[in-house]
C-alpha atoms as a PDB file:
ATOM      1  CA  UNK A   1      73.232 186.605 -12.225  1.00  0.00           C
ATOM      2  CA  UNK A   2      71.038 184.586  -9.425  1.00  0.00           C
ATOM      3  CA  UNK A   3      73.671 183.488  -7.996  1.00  0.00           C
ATOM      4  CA  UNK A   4      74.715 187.334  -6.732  1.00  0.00           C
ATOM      5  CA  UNK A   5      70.634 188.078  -6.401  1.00  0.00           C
ATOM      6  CA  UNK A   6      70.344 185.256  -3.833  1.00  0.00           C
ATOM      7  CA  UNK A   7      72.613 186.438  -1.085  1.00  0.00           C
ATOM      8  CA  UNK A   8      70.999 189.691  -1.182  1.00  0.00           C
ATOM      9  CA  UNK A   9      67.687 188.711  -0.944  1.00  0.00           C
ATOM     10  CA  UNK A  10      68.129 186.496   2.076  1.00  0.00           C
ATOM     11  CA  UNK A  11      69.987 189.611   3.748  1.00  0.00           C
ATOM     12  CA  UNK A  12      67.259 191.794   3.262  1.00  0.00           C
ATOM     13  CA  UNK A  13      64.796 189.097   4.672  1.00  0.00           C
ATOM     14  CA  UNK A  14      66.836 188.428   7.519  1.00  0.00           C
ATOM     15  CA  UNK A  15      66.813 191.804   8.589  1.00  0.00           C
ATOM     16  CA  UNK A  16      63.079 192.450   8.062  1.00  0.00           C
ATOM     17  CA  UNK A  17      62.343 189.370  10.862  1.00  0.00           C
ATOM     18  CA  UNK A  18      65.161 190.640  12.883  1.00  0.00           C
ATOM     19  CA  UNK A  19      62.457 193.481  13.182  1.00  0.00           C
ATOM     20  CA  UNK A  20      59.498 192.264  13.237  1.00  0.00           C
ATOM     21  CA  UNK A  21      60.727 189.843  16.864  1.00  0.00           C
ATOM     22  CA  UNK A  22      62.176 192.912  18.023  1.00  0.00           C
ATOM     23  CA  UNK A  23      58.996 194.797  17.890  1.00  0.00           C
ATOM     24  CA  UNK A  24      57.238 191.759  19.728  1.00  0.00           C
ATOM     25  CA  UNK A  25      59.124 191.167  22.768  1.00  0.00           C
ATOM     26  CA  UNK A  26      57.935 192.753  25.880  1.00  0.00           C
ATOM     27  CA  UNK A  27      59.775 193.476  29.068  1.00  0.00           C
ATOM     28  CA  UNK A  28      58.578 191.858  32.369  1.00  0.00           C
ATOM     29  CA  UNK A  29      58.969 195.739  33.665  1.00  0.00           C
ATOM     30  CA  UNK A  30      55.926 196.577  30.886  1.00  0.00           C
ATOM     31  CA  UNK A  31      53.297 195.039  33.099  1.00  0.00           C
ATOM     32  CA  UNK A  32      53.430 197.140  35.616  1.00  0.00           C
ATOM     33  CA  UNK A  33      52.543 200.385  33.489  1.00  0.00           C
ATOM     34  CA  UNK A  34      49.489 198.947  31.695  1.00  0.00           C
ATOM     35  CA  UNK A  35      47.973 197.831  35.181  1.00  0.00           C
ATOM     36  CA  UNK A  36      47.798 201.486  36.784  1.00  0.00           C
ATOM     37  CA  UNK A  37      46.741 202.462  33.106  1.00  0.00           C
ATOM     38  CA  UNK A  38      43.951 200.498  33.317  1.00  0.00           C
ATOM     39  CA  UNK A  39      43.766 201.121  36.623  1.00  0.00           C
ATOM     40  CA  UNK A  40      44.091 205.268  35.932  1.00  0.00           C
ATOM     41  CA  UNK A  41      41.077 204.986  33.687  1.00  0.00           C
ATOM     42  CA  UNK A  42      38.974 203.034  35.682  1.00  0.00           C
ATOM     43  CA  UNK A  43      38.977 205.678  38.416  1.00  0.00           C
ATOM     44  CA  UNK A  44      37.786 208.492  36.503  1.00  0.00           C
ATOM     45  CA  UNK A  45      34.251 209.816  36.626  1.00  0.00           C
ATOM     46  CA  UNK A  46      31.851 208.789  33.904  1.00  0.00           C
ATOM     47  CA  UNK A  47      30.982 211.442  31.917  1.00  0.00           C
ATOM     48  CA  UNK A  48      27.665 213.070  32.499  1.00  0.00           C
ATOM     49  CA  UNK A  49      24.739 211.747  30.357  1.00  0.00           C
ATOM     50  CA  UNK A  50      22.741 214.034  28.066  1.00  0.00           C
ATOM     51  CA  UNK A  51      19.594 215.184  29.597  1.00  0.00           C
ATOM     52  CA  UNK A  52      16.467 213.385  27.995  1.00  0.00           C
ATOM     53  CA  UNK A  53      14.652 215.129  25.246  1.00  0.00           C
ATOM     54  CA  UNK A  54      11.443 216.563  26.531  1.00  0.00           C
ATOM     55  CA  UNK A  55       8.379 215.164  24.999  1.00  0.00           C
ATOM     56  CA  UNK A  56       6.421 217.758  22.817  1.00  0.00           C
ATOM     57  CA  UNK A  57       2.740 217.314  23.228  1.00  0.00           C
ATOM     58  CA  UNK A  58       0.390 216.988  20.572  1.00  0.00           C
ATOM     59  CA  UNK A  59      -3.101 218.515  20.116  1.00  0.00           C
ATOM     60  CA  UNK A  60      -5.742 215.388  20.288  1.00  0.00           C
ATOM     61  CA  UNK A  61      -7.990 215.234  16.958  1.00  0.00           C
ATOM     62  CA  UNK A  62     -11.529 213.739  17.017  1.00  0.00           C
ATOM     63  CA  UNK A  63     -12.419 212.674  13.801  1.00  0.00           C
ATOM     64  CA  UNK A  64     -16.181 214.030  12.990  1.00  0.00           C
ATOM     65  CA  UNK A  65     -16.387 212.783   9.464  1.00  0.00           C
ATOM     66  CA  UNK A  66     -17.836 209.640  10.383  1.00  0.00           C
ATOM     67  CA  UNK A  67     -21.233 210.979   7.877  1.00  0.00           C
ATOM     68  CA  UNK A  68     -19.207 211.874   4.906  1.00  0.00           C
ATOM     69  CA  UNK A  69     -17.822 209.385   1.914  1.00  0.00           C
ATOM     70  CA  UNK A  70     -15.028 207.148   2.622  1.00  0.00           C
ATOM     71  CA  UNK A  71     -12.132 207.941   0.755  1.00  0.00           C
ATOM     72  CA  UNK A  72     -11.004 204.201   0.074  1.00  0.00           C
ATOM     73  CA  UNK A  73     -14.479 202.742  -0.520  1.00  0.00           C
ATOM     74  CA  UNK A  74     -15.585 202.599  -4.424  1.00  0.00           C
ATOM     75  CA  UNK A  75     -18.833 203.900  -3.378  1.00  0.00           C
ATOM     76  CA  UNK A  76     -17.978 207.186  -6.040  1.00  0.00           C
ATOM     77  CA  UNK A  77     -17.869 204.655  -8.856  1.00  0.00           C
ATOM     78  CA  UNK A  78     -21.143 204.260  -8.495  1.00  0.00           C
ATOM     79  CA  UNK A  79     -21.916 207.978  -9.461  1.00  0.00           C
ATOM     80  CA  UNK A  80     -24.662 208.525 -12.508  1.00  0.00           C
ATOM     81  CA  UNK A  81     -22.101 210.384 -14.877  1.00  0.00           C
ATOM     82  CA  UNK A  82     -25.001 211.981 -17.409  1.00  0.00           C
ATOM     83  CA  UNK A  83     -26.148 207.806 -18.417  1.00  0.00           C
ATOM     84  CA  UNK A  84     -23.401 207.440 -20.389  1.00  0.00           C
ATOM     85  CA  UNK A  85     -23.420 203.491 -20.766  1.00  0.00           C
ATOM     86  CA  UNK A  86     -23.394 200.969 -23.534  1.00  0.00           C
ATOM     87  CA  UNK A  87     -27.916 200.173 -24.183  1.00  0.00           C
ATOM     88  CA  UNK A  88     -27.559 196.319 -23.573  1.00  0.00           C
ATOM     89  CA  UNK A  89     -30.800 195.741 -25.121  1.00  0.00           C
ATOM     90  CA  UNK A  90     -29.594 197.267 -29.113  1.00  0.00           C
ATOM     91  CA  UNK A  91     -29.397 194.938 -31.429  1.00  0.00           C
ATOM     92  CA  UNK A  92     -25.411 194.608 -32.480  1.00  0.00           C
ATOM     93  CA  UNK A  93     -24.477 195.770 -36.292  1.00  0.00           C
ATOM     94  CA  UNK A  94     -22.590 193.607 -38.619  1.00  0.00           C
ATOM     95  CA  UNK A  95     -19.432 196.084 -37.999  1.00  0.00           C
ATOM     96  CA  UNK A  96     -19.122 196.185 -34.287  1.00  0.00           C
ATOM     97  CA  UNK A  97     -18.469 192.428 -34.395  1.00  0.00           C
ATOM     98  CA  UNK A  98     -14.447 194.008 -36.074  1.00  0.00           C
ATOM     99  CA  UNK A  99     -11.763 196.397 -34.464  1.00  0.00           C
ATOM    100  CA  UNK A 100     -12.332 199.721 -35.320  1.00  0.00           C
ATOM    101  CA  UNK A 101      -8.727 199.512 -36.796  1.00  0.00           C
ATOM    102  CA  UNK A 102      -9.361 196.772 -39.038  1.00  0.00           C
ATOM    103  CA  UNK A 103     -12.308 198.490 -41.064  1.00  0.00           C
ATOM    104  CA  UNK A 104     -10.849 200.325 -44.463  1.00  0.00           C
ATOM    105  CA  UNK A 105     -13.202 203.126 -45.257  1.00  0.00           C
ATOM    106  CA  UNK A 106     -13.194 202.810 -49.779  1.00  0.00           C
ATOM    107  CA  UNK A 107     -15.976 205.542 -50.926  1.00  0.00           C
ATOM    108  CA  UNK A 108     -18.655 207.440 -50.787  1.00  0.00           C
ATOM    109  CA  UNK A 109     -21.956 207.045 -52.607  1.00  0.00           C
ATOM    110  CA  UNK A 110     -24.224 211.118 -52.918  1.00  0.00           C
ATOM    111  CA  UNK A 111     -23.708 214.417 -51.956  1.00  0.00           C
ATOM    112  CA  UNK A 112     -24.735 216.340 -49.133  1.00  0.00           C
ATOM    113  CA  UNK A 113     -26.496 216.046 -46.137  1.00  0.00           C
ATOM    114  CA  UNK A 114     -27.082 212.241 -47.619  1.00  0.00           C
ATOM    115  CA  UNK A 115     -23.683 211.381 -48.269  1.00  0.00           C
ATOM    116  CA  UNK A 116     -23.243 207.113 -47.796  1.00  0.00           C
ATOM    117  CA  UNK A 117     -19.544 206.067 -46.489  1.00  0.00           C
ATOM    118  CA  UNK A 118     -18.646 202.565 -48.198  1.00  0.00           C
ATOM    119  CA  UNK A 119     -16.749 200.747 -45.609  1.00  0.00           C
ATOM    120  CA  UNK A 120     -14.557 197.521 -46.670  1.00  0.00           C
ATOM    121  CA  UNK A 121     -14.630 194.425 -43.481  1.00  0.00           C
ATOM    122  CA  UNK A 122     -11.624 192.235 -43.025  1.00  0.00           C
ATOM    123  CA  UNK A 123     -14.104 189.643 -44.862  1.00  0.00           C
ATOM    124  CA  UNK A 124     -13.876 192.102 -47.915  1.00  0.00           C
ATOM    125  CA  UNK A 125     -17.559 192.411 -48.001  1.00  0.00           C
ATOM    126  CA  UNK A 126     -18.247 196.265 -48.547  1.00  0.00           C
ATOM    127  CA  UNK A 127     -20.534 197.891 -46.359  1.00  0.00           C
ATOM    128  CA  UNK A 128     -22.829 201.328 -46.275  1.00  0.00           C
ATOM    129  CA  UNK A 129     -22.343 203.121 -43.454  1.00  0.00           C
ATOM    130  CA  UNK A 130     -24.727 206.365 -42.387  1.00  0.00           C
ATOM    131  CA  UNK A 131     -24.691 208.893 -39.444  1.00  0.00           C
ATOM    132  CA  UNK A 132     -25.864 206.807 -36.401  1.00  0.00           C
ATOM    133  CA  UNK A 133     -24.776 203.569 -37.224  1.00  0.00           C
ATOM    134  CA  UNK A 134     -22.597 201.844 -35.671  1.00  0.00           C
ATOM    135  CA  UNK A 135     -18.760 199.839 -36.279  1.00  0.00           C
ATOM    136  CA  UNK A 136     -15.819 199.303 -33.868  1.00  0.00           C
ATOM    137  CA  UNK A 137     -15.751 197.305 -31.343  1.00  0.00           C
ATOM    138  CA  UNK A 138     -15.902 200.000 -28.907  1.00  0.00           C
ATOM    139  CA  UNK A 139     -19.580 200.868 -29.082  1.00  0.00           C
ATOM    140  CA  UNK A 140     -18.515 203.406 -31.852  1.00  0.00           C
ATOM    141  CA  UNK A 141     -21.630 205.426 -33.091  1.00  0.00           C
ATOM    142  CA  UNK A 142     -20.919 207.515 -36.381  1.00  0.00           C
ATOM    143  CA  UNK A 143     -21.820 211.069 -36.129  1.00  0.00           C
ATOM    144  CA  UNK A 144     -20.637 212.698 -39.535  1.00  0.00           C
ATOM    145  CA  UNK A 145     -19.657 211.077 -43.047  1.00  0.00           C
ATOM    146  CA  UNK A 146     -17.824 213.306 -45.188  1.00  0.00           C
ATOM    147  CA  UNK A 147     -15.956 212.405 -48.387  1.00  0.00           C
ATOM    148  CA  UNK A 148     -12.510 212.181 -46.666  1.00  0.00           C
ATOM    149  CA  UNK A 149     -13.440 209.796 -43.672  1.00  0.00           C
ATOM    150  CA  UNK A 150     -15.848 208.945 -40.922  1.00  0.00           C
ATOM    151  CA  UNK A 151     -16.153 210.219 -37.331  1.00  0.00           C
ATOM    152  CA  UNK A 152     -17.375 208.389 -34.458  1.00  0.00           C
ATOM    153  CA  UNK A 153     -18.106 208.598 -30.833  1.00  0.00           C
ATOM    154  CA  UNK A 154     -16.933 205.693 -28.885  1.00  0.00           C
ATOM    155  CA  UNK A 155     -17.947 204.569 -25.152  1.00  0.00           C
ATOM    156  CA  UNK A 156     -15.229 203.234 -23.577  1.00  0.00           C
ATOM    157  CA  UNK A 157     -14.495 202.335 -19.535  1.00  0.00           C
ATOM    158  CA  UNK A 158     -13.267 204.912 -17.470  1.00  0.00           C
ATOM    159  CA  UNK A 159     -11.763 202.610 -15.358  1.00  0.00           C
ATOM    160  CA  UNK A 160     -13.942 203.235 -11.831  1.00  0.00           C
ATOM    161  CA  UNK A 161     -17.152 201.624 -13.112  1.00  0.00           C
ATOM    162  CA  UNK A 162     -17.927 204.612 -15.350  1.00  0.00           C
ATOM    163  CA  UNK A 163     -17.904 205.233 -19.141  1.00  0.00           C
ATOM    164  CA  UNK A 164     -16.998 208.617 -20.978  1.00  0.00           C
ATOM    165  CA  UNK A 165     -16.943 209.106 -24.880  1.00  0.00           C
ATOM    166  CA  UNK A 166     -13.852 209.172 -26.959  1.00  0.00           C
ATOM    167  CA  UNK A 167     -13.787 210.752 -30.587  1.00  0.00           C
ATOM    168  CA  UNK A 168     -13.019 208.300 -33.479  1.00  0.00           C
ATOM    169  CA  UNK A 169     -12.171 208.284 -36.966  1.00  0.00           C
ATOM    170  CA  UNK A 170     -12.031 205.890 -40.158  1.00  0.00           C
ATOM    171  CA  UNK A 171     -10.305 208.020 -43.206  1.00  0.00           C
ATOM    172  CA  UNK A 172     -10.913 207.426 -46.611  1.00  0.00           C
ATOM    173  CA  UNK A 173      -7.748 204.503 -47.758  1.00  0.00           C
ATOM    174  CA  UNK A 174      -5.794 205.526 -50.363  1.00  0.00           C
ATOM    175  CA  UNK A 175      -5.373 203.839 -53.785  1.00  0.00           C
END
């Protein structure tokens, strides 16, 4: 079966370059016509060119601000926002030296207006805890104890030289 496929193949190639050289060859008479072709499109006029765009005139500005804030200075960091700020001069609590995450509120000892919250430290020592104390290493001041949990205030950076308070909580763990 090659044998027969081989004679056709090499017909069919033989005929595709019989094209292709066919194709290729040029007449000496051929020159002639490309020359005044060239020649033909050489003599036309260039198009016209576009007219230029006219220029639009803007209104001048003066800037007259020169008085006021600048916008990219950190000068409005430096805004009193009400005193909120950690007191450098108070004495640190046992507490505030743990994450406010790491302290396991266990009990309560009273009733009342007097209730204690017992709060458990990483270094298992159990601790009393009253309104205006402080835990959390966040500058977290407790404002209520009730028999479920505690609630805090915290101060924490703003982030442009300020502070602002952020609610807290410890709840009571379950056993």
């Amino acid at each position: 079966m090659q044998s027969a496929f081989r004679p056709l193949l090499l017909a069919c190639l033989a005929v595709s370059l019989a094209g292709c050289a066919r194709g290729i060859t040029s007449t000496p008479g051929d020159a002639p016509n490309l020359e005044k072709w060239v020649a033909d499109v050489r003599a036309r006029p260039a198009p016209p060119l576009d007219p230029l765009p006219v220029m639009q005139q803007f209104e001048t500005f003066e800037y007259a601000a020169q008085n006021l804030r600048d916008p990219f200075s950190n000068a409005w960091s430096n805004v009193d926002n009400g005193g909120l700020r950690p007191d450098p001069n108070r004495r640190k609590e046992t507490l505030e030296q743990y994450p406010l995450d790491s302290l396991d509120m266990v009990g309560t000892i009273g009733r009342g207006p007097g209730l204690i919250a017992l709060v458990m430290a990483p270094d298992k020592v159990t601790y009393r805890i009253r309104p205006g104390n402080y835990m959390g290493q966040s500058d977290g001041r407790v404002t209520a104890v009730r028999e479920d949990g505690i609630e805090l205030v915290e101060l924490v950076p703003d982030g442009a030289g300020g502070w602002l308070e952020r609610p807290a909580s410890v709840a009571l763990e379950e056993q």
